[in-house]
N, C-alpha and C. Protein backbone atom coordinates (compact mmCIF):
# COMPACT_ATOMS: atom_id res chain seq x y z
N UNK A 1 0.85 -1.18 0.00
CA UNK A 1 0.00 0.00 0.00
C UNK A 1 0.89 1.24 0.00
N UNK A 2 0.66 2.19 -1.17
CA UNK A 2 1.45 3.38 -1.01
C UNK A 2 0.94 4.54 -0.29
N UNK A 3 1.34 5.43 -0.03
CA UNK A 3 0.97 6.84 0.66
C UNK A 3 1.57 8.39 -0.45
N UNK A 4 0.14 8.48 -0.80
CA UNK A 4 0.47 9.99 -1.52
C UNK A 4 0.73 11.13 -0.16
N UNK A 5 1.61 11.73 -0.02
CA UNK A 5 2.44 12.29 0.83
C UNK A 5 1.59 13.67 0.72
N UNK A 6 1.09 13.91 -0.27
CA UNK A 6 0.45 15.28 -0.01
C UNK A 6 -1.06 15.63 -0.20
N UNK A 7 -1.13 14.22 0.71
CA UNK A 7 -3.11 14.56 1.03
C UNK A 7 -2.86 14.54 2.81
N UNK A 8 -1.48 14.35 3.00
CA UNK A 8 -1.87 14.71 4.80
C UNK A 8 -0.74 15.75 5.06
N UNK A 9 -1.25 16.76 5.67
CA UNK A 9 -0.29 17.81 6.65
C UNK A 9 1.15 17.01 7.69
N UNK A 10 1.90 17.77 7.34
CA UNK A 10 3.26 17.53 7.99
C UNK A 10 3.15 17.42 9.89
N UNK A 11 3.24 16.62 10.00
CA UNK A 11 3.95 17.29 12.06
C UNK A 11 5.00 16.56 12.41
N UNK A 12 5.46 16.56 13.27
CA UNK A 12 6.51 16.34 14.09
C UNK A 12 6.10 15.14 14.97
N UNK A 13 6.80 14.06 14.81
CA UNK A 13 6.67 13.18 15.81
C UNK A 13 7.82 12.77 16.53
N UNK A 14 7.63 12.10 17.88
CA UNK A 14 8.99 11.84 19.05
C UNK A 14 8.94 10.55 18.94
N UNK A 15 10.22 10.27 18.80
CA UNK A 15 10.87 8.97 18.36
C UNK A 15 11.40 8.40 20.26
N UNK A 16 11.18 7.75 21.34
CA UNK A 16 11.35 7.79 22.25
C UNK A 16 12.72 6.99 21.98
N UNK A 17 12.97 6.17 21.72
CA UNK A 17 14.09 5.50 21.40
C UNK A 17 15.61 5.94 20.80
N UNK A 18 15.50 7.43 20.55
CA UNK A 18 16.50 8.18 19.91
C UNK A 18 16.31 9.25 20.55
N UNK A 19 15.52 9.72 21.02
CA UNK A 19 15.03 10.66 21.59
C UNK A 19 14.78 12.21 20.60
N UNK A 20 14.44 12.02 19.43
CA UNK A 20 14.76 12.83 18.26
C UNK A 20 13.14 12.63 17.84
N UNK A 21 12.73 14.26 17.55
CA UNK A 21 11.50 14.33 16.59
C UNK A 21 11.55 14.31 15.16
N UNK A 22 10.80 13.41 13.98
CA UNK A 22 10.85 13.43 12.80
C UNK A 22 9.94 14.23 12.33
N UNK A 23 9.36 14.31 11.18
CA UNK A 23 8.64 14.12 10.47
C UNK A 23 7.32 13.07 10.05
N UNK A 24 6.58 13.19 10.03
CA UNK A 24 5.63 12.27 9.76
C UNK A 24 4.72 12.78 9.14
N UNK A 25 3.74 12.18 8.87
CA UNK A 25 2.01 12.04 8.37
C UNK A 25 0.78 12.44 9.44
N UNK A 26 0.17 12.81 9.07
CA UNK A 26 -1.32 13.20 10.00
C UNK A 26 -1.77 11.55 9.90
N UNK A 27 -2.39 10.77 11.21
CA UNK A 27 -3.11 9.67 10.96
C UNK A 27 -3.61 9.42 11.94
N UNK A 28 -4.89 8.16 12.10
CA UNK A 28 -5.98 8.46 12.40
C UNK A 28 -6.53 7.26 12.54
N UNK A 29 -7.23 6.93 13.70
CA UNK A 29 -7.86 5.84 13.74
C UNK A 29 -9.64 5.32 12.66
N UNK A 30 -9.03 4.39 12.07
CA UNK A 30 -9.88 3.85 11.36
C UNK A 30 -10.56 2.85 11.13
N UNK A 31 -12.10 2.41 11.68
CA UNK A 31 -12.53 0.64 11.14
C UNK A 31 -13.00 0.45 10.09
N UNK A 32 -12.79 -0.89 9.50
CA UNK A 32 -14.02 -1.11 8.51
C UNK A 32 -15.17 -1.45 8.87
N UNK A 33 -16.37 -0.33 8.10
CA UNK A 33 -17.74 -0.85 8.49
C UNK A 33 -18.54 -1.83 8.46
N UNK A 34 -17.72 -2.86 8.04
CA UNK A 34 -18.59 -4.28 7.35
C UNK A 34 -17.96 -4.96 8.59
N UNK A 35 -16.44 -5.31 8.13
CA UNK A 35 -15.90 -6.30 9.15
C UNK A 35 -15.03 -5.88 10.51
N UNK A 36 -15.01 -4.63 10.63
CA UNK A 36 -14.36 -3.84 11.79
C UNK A 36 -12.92 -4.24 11.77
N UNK A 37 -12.19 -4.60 11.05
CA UNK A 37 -10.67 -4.95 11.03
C UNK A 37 -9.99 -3.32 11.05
N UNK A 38 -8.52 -3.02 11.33
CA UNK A 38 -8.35 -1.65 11.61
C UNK A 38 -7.28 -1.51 10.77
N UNK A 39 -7.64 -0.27 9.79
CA UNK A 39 -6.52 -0.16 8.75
C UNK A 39 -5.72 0.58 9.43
N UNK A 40 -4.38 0.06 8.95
CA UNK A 40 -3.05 0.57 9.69
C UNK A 40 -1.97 0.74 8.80
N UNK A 41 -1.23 1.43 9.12
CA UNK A 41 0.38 1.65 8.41
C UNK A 41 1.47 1.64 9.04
N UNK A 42 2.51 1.34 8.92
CA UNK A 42 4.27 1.89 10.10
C UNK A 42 4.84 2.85 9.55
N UNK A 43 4.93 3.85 11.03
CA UNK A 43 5.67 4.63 10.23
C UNK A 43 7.57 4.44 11.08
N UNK A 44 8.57 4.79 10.05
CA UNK A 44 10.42 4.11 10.29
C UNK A 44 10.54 5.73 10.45
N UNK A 45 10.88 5.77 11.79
CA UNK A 45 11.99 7.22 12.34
C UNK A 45 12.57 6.64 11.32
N UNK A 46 13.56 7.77 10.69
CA UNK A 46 14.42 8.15 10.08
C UNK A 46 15.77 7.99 10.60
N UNK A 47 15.89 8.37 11.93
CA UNK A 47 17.05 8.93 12.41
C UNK A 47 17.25 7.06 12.92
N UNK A 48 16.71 6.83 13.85
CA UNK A 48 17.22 5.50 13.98
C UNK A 48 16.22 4.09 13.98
N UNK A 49 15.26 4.24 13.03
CA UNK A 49 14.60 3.42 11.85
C UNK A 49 13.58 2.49 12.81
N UNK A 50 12.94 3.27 14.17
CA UNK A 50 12.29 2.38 15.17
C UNK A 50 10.70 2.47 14.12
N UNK A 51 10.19 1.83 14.19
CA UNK A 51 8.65 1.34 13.14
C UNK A 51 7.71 1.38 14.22
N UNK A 52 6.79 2.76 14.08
CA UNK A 52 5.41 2.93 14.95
C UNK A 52 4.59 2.55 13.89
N UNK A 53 3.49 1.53 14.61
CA UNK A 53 1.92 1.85 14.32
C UNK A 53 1.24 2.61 14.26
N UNK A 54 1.06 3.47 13.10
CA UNK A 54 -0.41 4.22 13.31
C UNK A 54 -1.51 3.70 12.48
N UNK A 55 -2.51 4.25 12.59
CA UNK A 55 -3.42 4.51 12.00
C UNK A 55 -3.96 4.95 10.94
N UNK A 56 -3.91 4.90 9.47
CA UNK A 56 -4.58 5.24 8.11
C UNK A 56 -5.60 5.63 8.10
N UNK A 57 -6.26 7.05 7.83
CA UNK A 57 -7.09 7.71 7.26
C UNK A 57 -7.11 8.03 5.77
N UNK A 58 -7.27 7.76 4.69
CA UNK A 58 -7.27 8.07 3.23
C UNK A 58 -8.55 8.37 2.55
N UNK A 59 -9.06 9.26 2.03
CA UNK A 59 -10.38 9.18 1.22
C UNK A 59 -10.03 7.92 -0.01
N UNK A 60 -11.26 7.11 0.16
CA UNK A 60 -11.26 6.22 -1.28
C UNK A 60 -10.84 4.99 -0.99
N UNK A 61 -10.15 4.58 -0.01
CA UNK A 61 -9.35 3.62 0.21
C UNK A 61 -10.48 2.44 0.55
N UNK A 62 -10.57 1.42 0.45
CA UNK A 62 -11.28 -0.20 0.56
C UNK A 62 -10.48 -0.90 2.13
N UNK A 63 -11.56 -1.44 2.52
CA UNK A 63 -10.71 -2.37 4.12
C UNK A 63 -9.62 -3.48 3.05
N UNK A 64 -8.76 -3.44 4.08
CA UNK A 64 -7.95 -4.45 3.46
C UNK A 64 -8.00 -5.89 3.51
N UNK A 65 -9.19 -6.00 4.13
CA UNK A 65 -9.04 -7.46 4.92
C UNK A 65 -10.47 -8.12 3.63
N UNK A 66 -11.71 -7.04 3.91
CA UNK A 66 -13.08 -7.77 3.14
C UNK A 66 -12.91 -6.78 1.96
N UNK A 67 -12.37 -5.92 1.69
CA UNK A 67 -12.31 -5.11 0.18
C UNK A 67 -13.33 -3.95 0.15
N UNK A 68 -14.35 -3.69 1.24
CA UNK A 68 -15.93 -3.13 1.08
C UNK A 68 -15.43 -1.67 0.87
N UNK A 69 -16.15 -0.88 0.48
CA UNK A 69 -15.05 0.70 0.18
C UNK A 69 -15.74 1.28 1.62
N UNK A 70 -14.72 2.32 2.09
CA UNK A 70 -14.83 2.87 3.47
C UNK A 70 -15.27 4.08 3.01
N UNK A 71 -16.20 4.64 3.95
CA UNK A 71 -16.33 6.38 4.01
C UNK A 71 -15.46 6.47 5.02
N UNK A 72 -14.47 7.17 4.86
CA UNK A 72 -13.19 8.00 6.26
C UNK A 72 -13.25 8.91 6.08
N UNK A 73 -12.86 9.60 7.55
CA UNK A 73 -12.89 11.05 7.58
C UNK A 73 -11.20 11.42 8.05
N UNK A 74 -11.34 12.40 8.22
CA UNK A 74 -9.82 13.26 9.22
C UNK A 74 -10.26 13.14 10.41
N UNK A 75 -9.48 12.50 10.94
CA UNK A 75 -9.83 12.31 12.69
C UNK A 75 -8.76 13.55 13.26
C-alpha cells in the first residue's frame, strides 16, 4: 500500500528511542464498516529506523481485509 504524501499535513513526531523528533504524516484511527478490522500503516523514524503503528485515514481507500469501500474522515 502506497501513501500519496500530499493529502496529509506535515507534524513532528517523538521517536522515544532516539530521543529525536521526525517528520511524519497526520493519521488516524480507522474501522471497517462491514468487518471492523483496523486499517493501519508503520511509520520508520528516520534517524534510527524504530517502526510505529499508526493509524490510516485516506479518502477512497477499501478495508484491506473484506475489500468493502470505506467512508473515512480526518480524525
Amino acid at each position: 500500500m502506497t501513501i500519496n504524501h500530499n493529502q496529509f499535513p506535515q507534524f513532528e513526531k517523538y521517536c522515544e528511542q532516539c530521543k529525536k523528533y521526525f517528520s511524519s504524516q497526520r493519521m488516524g484511527l480507522e474501522q471497517c464498516q462491514f468487518c471492523q478490522s483496523i486499517l493501519k500503516i508503520v511509520l520508520i523514524c528516520k534517524t534510527c529506523q524504530r517502526r510505529y503503528t499508526v493509524y490510516k485515514v485516506e479518502p477512497g481507500k477499501k478495508c484491506l481485509t473484506c475489500n468493502m469501500p470505506l467512508k473515512v474522515k480526518y480524525l
